[in-house]
N, C-alpha and C. Protein backbone atom coordinates (compact mmCIF):
# COMPACT_ATOMS: atom_id res chain seq x y z
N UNK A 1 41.20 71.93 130.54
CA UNK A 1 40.84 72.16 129.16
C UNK A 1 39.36 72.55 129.02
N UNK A 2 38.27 72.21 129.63
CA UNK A 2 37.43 72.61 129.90
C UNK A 2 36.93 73.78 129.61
N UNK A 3 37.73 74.35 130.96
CA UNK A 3 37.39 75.94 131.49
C UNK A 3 38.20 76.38 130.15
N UNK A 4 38.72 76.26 129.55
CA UNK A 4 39.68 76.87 128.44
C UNK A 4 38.24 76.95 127.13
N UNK A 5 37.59 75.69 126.81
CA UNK A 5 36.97 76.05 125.86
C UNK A 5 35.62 76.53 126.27
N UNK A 6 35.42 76.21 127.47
CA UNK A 6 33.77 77.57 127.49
C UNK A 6 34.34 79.06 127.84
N UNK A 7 35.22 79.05 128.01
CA UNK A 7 35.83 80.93 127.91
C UNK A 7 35.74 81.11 126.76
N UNK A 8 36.18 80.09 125.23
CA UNK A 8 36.42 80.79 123.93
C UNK A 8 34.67 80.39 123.43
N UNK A 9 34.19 79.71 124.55
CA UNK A 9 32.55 79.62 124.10
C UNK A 9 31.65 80.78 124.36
N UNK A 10 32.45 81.32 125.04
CA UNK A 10 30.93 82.70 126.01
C UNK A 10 31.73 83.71 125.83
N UNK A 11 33.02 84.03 125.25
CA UNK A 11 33.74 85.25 125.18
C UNK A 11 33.69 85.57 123.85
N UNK A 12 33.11 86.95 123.95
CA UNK A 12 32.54 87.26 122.46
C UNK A 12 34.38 87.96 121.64
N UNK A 13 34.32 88.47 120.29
CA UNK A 13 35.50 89.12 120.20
C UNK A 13 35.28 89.98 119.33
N UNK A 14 34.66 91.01 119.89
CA UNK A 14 34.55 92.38 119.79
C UNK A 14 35.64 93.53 120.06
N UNK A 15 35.81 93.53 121.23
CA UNK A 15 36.66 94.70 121.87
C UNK A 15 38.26 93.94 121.47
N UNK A 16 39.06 94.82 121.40
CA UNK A 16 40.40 94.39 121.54
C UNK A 16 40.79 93.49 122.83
N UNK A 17 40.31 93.72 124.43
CA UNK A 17 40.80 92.96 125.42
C UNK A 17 39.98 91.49 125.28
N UNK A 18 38.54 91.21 124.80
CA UNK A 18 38.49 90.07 123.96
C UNK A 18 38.86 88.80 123.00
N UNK A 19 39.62 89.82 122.06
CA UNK A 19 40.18 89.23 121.12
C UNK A 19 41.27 88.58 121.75
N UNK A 20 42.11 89.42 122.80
CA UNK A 20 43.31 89.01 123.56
C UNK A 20 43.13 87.77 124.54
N UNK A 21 41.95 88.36 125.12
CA UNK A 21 41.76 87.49 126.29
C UNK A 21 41.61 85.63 125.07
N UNK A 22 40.85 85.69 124.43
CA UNK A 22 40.35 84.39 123.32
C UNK A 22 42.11 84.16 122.86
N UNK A 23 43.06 85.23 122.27
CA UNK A 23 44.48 84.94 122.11
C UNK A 23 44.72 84.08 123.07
N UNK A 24 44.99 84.07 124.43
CA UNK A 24 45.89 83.79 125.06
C UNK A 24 45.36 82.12 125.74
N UNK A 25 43.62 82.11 125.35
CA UNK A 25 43.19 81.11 125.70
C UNK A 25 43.99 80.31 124.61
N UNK A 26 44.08 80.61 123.71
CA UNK A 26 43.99 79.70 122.33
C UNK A 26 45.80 78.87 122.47
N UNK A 27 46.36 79.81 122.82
CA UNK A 27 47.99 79.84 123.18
C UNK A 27 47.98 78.88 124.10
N UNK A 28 46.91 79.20 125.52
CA UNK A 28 47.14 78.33 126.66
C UNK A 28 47.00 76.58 126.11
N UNK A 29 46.00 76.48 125.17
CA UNK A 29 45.51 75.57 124.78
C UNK A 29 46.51 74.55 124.18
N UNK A 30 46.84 75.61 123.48
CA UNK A 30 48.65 75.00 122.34
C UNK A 30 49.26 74.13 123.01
N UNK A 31 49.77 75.17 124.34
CA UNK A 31 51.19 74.03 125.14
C UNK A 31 50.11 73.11 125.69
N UNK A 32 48.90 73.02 126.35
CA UNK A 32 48.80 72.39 126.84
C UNK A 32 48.70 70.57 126.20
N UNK A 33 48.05 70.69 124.59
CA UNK A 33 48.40 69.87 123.68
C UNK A 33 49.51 69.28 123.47
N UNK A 34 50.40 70.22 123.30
CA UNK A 34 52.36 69.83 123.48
C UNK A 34 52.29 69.08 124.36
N UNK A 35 52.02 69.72 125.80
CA UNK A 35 52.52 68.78 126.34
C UNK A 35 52.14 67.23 126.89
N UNK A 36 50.91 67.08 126.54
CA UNK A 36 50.55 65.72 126.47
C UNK A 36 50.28 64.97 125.09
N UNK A 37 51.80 65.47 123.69
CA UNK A 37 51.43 64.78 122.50
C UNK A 37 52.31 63.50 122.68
N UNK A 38 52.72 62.70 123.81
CA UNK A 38 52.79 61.70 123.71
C UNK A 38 52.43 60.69 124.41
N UNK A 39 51.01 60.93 124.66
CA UNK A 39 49.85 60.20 125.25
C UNK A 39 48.63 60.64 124.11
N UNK A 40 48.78 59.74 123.09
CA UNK A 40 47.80 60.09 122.32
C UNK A 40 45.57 59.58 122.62
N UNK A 41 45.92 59.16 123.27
CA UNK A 41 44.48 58.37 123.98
C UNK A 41 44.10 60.19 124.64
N UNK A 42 44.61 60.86 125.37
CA UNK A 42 44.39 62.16 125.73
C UNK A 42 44.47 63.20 124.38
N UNK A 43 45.04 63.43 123.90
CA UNK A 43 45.59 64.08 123.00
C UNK A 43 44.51 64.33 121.97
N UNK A 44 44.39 63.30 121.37
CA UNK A 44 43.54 62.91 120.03
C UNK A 44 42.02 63.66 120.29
N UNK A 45 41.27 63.23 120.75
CA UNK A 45 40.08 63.52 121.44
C UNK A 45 39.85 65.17 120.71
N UNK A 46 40.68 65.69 122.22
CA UNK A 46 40.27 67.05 122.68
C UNK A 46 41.28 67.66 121.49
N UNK A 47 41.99 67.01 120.48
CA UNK A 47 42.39 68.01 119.59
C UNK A 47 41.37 68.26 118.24
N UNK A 48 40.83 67.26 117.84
CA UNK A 48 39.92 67.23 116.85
C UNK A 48 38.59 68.26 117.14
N UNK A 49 38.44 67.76 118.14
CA UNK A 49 37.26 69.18 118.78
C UNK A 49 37.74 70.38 118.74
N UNK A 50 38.77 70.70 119.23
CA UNK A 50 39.38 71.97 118.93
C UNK A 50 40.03 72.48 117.80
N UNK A 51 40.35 71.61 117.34
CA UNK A 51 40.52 72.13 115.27
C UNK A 51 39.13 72.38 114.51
N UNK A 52 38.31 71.82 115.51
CA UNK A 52 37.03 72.17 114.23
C UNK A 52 36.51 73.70 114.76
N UNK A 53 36.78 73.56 116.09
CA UNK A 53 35.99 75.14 116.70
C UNK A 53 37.33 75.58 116.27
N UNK A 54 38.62 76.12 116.12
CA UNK A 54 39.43 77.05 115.48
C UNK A 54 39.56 77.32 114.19
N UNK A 55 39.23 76.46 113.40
CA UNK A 55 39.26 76.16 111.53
C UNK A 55 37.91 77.00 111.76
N UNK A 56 37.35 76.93 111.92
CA UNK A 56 35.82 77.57 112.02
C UNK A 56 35.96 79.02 112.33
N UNK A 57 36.92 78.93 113.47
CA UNK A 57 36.93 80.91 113.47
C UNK A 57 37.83 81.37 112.65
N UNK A 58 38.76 80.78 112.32
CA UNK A 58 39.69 80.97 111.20
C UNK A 58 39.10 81.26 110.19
N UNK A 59 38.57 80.54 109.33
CA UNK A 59 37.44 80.69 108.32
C UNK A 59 36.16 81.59 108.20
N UNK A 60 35.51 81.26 109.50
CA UNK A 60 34.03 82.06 108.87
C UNK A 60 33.88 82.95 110.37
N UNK A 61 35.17 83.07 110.95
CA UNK A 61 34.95 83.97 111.93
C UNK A 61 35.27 85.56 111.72
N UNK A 62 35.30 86.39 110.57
CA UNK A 62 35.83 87.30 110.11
C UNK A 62 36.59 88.15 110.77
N UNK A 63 37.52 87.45 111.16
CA UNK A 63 38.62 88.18 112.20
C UNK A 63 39.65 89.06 111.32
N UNK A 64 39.77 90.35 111.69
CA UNK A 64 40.61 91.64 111.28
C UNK A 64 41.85 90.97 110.69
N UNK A 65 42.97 92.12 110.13
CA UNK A 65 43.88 91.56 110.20
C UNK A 65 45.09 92.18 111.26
N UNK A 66 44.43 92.61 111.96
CA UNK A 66 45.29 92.79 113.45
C UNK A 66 44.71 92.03 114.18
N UNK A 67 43.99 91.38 114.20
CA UNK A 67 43.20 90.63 115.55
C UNK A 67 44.34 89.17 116.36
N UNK A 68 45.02 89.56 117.50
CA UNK A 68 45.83 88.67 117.83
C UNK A 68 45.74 87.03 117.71
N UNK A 69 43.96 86.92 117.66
CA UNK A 69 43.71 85.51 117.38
C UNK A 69 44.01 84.76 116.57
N UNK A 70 44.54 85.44 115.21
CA UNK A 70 44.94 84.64 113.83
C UNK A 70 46.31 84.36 114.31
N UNK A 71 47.04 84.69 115.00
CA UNK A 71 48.51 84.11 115.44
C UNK A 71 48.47 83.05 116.44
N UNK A 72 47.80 83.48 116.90
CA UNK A 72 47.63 82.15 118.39
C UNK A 72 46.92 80.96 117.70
N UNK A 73 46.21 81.13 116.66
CA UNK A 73 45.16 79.99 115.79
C UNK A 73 46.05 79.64 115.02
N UNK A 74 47.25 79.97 114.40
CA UNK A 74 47.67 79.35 113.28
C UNK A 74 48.46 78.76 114.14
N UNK A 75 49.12 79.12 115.37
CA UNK A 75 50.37 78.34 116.13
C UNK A 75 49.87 77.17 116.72
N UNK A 76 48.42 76.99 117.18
CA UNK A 76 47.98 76.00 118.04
C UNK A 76 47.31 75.19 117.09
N UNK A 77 46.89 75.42 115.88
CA UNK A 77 46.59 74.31 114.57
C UNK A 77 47.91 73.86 114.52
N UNK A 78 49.05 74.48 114.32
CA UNK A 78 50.20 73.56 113.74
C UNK A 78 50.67 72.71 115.23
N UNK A 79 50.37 72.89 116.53
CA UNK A 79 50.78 71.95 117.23
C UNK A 79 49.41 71.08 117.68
N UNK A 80 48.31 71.34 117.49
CA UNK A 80 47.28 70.20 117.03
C UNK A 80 47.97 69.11 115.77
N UNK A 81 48.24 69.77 114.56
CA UNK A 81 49.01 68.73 114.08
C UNK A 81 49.99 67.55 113.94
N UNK A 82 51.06 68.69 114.93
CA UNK A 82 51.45 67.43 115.53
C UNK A 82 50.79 66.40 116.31
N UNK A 83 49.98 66.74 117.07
CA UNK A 83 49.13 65.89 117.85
C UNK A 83 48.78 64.55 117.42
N UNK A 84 47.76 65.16 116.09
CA UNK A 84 47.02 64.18 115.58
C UNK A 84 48.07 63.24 114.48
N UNK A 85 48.94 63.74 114.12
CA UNK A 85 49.58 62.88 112.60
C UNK A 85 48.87 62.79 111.89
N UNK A 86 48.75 62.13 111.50
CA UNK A 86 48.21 61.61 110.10
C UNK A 86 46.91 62.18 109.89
N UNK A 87 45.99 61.86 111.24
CA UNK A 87 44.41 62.16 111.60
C UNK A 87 44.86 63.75 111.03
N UNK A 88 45.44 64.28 110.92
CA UNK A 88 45.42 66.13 111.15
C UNK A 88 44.99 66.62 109.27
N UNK A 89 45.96 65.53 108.21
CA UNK A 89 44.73 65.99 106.94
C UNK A 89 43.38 65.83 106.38
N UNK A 90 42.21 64.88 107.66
CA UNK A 90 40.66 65.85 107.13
C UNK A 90 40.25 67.20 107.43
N UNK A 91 41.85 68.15 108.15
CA UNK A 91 41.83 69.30 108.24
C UNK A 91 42.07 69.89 107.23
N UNK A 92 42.88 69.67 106.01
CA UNK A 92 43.56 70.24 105.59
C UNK A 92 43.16 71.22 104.31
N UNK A 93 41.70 70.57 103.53
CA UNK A 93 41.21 71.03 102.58
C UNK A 93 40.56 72.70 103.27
N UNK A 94 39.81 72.40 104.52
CA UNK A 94 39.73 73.92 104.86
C UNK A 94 40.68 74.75 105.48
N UNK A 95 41.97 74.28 106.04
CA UNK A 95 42.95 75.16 106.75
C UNK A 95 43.83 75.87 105.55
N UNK A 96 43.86 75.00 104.66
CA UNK A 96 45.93 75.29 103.71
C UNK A 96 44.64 76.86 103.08
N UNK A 97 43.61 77.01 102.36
CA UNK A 97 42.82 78.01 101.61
C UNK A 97 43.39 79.54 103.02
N UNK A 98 42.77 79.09 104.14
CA UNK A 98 42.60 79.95 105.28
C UNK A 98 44.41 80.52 105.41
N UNK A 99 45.74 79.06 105.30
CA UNK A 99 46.63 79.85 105.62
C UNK A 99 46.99 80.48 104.64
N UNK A 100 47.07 80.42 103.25
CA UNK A 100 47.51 80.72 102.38
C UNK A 100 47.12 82.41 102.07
N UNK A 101 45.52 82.53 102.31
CA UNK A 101 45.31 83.90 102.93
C UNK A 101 46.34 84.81 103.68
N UNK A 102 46.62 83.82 105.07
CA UNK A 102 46.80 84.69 105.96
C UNK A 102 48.66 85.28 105.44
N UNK A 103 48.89 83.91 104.85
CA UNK A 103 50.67 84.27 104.55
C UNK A 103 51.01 85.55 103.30
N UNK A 104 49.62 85.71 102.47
CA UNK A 104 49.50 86.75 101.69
C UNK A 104 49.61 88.48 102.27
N UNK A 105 49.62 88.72 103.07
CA UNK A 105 49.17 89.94 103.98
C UNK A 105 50.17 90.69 104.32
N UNK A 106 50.05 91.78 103.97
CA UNK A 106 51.41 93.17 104.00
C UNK A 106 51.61 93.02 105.34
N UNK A 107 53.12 93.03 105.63
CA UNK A 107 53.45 93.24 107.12
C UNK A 107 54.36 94.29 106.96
N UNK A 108 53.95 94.95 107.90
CA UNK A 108 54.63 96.67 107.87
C UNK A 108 55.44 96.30 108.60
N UNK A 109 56.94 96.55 108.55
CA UNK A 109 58.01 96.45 109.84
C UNK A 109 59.35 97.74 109.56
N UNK A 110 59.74 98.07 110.64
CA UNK A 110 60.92 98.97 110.08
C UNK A 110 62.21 98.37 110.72
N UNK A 111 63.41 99.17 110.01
CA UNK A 111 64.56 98.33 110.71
C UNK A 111 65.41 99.62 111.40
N UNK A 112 65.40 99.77 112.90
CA UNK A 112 65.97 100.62 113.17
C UNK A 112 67.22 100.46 113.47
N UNK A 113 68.09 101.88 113.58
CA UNK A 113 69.74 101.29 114.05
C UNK A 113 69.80 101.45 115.61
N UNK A 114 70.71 100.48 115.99
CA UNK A 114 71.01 100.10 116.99
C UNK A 114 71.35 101.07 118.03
N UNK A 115 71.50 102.49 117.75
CA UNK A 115 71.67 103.73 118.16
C UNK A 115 71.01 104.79 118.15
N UNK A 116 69.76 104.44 117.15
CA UNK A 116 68.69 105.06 116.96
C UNK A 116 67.58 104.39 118.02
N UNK A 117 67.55 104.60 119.14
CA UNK A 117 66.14 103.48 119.76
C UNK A 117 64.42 104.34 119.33
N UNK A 118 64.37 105.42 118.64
CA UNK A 118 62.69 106.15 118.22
C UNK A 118 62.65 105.52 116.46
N UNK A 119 64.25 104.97 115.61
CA UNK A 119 63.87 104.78 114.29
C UNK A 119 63.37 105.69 113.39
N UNK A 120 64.74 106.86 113.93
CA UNK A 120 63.76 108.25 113.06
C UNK A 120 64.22 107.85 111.73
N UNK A 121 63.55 108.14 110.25
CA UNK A 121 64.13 108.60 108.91
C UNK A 121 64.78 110.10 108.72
N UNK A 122 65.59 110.38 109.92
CA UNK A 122 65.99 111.56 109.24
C UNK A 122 67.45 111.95 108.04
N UNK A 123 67.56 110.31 107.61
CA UNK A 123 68.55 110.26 106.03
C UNK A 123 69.85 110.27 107.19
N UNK A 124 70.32 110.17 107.93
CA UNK A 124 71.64 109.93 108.72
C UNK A 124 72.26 108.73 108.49
């Protein structure tokens, strides 16, 4: 866990392979929480530290709205939550503003047919 948070400490997120590389830390971070949420003496600790450095980039880190990090941050806050229980709402006054943002946001998707694999519109 360590090496996990001085990578999202010294890795700036500028470039797209940045942003990814900080994604996948943030993801790694997730399961690794999962999987020790029932040893809370481990758990507790290193999750509170890490909700405050993610609520923080969430918030005042002005991340795009393609930037892969807002998916990996909202998935690994909600399994920090589990973590913590109860401890997880002195998060909550700055996270629910941040998700409520993020759940607002046009998502472009198309639905192609199953026979179509390019999804042309050519009215067929």
């Amino acid at each position: 866990m360590p090496g996990l948070l001085s990578l999202l400490d010294t890795t700036k997120y500028e470039t797209q392979a940045d942003q990814e590389l900080r994604a996948s830390c943030i993801e790694v971070i997730g399961f690794i929480l999962t999987s020790v949420k029932d040893q809370p003496e481990i758990c507790k600790a290193d999750s509170i530290v890490i909700a405050n450095k993610l609520i923080d980039t969430l918030v005042n880190g002005n991340l795009a709205d393609s930037d892969p990090q807002i998916t990996a941050i909202t998935s690994c806050v909600s399994q920090i939550a589990v973590c913590l229980k109860d401890e997880f709402k002195q998060f909550l006054p700055t996270i629910v503003p941040a998700l409520l943002k993020d759940a607002q946001r046009s998502i472009d998707f198309k639905v192609k047919a199953q026979d179509d694999p390019l999804g042309g519109d050519d009215g067929e």
